[in-house]
Protein backbone atom coordinates (compact mmCIF):
# COMPACT_ATOMS: atom_id res chain seq x y z
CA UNK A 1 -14.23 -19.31 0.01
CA UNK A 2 -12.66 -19.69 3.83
CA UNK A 3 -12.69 -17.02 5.36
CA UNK A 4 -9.11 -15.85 6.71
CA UNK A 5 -8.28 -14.57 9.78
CA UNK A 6 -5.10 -12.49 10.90
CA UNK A 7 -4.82 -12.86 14.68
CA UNK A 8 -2.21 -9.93 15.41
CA UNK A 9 -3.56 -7.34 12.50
CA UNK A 10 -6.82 -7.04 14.34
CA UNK A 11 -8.68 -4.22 11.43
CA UNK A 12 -6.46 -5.03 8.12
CA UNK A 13 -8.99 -2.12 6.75
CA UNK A 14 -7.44 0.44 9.91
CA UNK A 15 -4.47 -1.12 9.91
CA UNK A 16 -3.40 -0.46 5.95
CA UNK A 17 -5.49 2.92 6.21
CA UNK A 18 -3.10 4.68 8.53
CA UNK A 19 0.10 3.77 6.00
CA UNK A 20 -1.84 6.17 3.54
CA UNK A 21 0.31 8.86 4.10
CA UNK A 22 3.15 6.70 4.34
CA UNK A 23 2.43 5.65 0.48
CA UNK A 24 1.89 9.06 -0.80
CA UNK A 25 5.00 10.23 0.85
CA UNK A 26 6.67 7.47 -1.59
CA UNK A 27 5.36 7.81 -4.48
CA UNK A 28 6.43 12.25 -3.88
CA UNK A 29 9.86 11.12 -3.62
CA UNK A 30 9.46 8.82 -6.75
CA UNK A 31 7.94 11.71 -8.86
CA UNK A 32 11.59 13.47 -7.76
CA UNK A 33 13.59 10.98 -9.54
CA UNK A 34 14.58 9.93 -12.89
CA UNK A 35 12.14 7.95 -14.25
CA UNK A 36 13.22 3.99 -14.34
CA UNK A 37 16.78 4.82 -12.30
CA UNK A 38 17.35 2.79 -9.71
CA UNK A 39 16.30 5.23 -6.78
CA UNK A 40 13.16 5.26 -9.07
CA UNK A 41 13.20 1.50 -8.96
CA UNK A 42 13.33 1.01 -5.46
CA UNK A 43 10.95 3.53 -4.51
CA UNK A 44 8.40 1.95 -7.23
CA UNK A 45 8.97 -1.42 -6.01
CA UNK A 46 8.38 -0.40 -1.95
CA UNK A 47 5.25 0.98 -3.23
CA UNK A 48 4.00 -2.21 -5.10
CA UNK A 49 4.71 -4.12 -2.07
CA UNK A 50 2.48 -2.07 0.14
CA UNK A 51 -0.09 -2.32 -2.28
CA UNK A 52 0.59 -6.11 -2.74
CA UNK A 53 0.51 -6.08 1.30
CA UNK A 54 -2.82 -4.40 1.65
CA UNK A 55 -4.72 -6.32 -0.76
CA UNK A 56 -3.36 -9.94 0.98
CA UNK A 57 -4.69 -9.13 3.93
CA UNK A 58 -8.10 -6.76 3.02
CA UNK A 59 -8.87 -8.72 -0.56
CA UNK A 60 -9.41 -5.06 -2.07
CA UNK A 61 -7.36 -5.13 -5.25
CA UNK A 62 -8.16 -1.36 -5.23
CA UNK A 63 -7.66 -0.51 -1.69
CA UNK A 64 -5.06 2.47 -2.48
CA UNK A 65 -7.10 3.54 -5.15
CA UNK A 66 -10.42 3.82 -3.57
CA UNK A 67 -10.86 7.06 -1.16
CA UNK A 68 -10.59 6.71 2.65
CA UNK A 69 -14.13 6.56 4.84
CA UNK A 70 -15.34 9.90 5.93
């Protein structure tokens, strides 16, 4: 496999690490909303896009799933 490079991410790993909090705070205002209503929807679909995001450019399929490095 080639490997790829991403000339203005620099660290993908750093990069997608510091939207952490930005995916938790998502997926607190999901758990506030109706399940499958559209706010629900949206929220749940911003969320598999990050992940979707993160795993294009780090290859982790698991990268929100795994801890962060201590």
């Amino acid at each position: 496999m080639v490997k790829v490079r991403y000339t203005g991410l620099g660290d993908a790993r750093a990069t997608f690490e510091t939207l952490r909090p930005f995916r938790g705070a998502i997926i607190a205002m999901r758990s506030r909303c109706r399940p499958f209503h559209t706010d629900y929807l949206v929220l749940d679909a911003l969320d598999k896009a990050l992940i979707t995001a993160a795993f294009h450019f780090t290859r982790d399929p698991d990268f929100y799933s795994s801890k962060p490095p201590s």
